[in-house]
Protein backbone atom coordinates (compact mmCIF):
# COMPACT_ATOMS: atom_id res chain seq x y z
CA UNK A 1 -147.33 134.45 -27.93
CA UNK A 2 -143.75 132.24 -26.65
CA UNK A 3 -144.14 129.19 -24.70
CA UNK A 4 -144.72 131.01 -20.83
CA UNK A 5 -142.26 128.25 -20.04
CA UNK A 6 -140.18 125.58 -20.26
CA UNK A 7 -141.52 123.19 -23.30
CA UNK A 8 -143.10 119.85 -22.08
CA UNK A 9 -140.75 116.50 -22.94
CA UNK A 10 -142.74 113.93 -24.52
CA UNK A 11 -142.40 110.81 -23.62
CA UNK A 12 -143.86 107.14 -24.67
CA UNK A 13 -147.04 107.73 -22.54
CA UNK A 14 -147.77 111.46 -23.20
CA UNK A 15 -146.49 111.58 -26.95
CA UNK A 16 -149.71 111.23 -28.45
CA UNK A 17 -151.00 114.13 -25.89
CA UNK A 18 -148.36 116.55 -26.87
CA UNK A 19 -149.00 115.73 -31.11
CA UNK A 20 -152.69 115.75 -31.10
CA UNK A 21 -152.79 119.36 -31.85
CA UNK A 22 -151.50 118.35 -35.31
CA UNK A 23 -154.40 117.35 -36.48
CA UNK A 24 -156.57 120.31 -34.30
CA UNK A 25 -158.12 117.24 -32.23
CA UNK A 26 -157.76 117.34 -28.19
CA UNK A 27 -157.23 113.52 -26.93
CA UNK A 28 -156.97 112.16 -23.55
CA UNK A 29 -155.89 108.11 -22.80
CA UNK A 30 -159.44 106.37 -21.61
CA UNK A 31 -159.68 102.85 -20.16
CA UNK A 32 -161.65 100.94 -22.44
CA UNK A 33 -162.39 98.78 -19.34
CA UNK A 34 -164.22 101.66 -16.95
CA UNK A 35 -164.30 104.52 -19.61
CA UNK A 36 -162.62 106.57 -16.68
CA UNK A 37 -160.28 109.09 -18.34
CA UNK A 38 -156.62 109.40 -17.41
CA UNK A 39 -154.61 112.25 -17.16
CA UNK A 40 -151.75 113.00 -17.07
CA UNK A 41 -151.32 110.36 -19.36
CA UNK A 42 -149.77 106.93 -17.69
CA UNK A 43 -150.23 103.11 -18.86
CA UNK A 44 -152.32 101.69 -15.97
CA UNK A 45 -155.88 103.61 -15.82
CA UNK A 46 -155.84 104.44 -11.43
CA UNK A 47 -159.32 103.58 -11.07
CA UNK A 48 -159.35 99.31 -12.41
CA UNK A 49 -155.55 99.05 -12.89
CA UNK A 50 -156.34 98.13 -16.22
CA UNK A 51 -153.64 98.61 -19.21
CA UNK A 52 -155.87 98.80 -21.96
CA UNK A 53 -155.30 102.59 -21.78
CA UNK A 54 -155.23 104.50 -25.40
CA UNK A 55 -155.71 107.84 -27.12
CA UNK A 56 -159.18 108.79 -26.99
CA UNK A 57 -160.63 112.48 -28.96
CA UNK A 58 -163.03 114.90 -27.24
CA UNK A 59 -164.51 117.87 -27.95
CA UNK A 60 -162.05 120.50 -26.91
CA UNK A 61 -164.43 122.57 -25.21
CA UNK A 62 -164.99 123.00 -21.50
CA UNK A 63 -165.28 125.73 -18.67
CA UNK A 64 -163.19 128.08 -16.52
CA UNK A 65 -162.96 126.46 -13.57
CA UNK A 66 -160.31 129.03 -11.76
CA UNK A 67 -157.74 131.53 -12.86
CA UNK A 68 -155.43 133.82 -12.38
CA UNK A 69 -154.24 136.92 -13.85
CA UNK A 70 -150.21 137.00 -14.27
CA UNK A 71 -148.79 140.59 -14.33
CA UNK A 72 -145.15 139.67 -13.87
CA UNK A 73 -142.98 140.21 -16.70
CA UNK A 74 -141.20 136.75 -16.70
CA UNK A 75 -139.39 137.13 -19.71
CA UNK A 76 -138.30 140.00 -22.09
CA UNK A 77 -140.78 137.99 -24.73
CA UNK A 78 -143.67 137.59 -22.70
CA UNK A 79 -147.14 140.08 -23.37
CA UNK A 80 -148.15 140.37 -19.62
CA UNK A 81 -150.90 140.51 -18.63
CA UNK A 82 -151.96 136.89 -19.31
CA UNK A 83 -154.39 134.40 -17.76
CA UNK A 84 -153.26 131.12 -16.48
CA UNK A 85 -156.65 128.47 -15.67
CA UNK A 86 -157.77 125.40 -14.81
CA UNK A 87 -160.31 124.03 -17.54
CA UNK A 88 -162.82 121.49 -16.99
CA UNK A 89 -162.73 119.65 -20.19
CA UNK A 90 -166.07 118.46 -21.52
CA UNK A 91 -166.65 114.83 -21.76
CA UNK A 92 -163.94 113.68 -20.06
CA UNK A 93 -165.13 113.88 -16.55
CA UNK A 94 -162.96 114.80 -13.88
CA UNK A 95 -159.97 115.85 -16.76
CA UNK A 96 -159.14 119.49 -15.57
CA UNK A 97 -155.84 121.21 -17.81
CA UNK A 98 -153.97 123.91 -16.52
CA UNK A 99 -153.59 126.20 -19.82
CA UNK A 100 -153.70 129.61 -20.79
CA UNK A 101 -156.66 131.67 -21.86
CA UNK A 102 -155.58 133.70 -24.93
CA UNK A 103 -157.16 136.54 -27.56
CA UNK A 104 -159.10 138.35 -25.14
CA UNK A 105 -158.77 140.80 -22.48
CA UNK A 106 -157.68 139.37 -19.20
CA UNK A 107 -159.70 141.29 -16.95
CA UNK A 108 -163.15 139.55 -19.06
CA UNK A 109 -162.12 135.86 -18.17
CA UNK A 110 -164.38 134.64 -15.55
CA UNK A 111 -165.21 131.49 -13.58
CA UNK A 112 -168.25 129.50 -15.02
CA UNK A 113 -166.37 131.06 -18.71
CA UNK A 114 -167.23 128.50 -21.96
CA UNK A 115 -164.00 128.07 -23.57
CA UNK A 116 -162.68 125.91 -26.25
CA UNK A 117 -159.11 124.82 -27.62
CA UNK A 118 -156.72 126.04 -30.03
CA UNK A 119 -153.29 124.69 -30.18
CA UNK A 120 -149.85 126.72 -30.50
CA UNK A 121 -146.87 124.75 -32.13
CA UNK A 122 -143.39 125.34 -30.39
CA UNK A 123 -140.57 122.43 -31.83
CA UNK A 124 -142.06 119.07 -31.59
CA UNK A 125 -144.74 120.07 -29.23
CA UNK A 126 -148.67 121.53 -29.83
CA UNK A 127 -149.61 123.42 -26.75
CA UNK A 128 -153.32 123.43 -25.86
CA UNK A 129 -154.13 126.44 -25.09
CA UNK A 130 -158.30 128.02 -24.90
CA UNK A 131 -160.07 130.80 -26.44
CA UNK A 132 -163.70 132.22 -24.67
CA UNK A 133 -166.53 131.23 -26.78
CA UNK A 134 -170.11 132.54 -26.78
C-alpha cells in the first residue's frame, strides 16, 4: 500500500523513531530519570524536565483504542477502504500512535482489537503501521 500521505521528515529528535523499523524493533525515547515515556519524541522528558531522554524498544503490540474507516479515494494509488486508529502501545503507558490497520477487512477492526506492528519502508523512512492478532 503508498504512504496515505505526506512522508514524515526526520529530524535529530525523531530520527531514531522513523529508522527503528530497520531492524523490525518499535522504540519510543524514555526518561531514565521517571521511566515516563515520551512521544512524540523531544529532548526534555514533560513530566521531570529531565534530558536524559534516549531510544528505548517495546514490544510492538498494543490495542485499538479508536478508528475510523476512510472511504475517500484520496489519491489515484490509494486501496480505499482503509482504517486509520489510535493504538495504545503496550508498555509504554500513556504512548497512543495514530497508524493504519492493514491486511484485513476494514469492517472486522474493532475497539478493544489486539494488534501488533509491522513496518512499511517508503525513502528514508519505516512507517509503523499494525496488523490484528489473535
Amino acid at each position: 500500500m503508498p504512504p496515505l500521505g505526506p512522508l514524515p521528515r526526520p529530524d535529530m529528535d525523531s530520527r531514531f523513531f522513523w529508522a527503528s523499523g530497520a531492524d523490525g524493533v518499535l522504540r519510543f525515547l524514555r526518561c531514565d530519570a521517571c521511566e515516563t515515556f515520551v512521544h512524540p519524541p523531544r529532548p526534555v522528558c514533560p513530566s521531570c524536565l529531565s534530558e536524559n531522554v534516549v531510544p528505548s524498544p517495546v514490544p510492538g503490540t498494543g490495542v485499538v483504542e479508536s478508528f475510523t474507516i476512510n472511504r475517500q479515494k484520496w489519491h489515484p494509488a490509494l486501496p480505499v477502504p482503509f482504517v486509520i486508529a489510535r493504538v495504545a502501545i503496550d508498555s509504554a503507558p500513556g504512548v497512543i500512535l495514530t497508524s493504519n490497520i492493514i491486511d484485513c477487512d476494514p469492517e472486522s477492526v474493532d475497539i478493544g482489537d489486539r494488534v501488533e506492528v509491522t513496518f512499511e519502508q517508503a525513502e528514508d523512512v519505516w512507517l509503523p503501521l499494525f496488523r490484528k492478532i489473535g
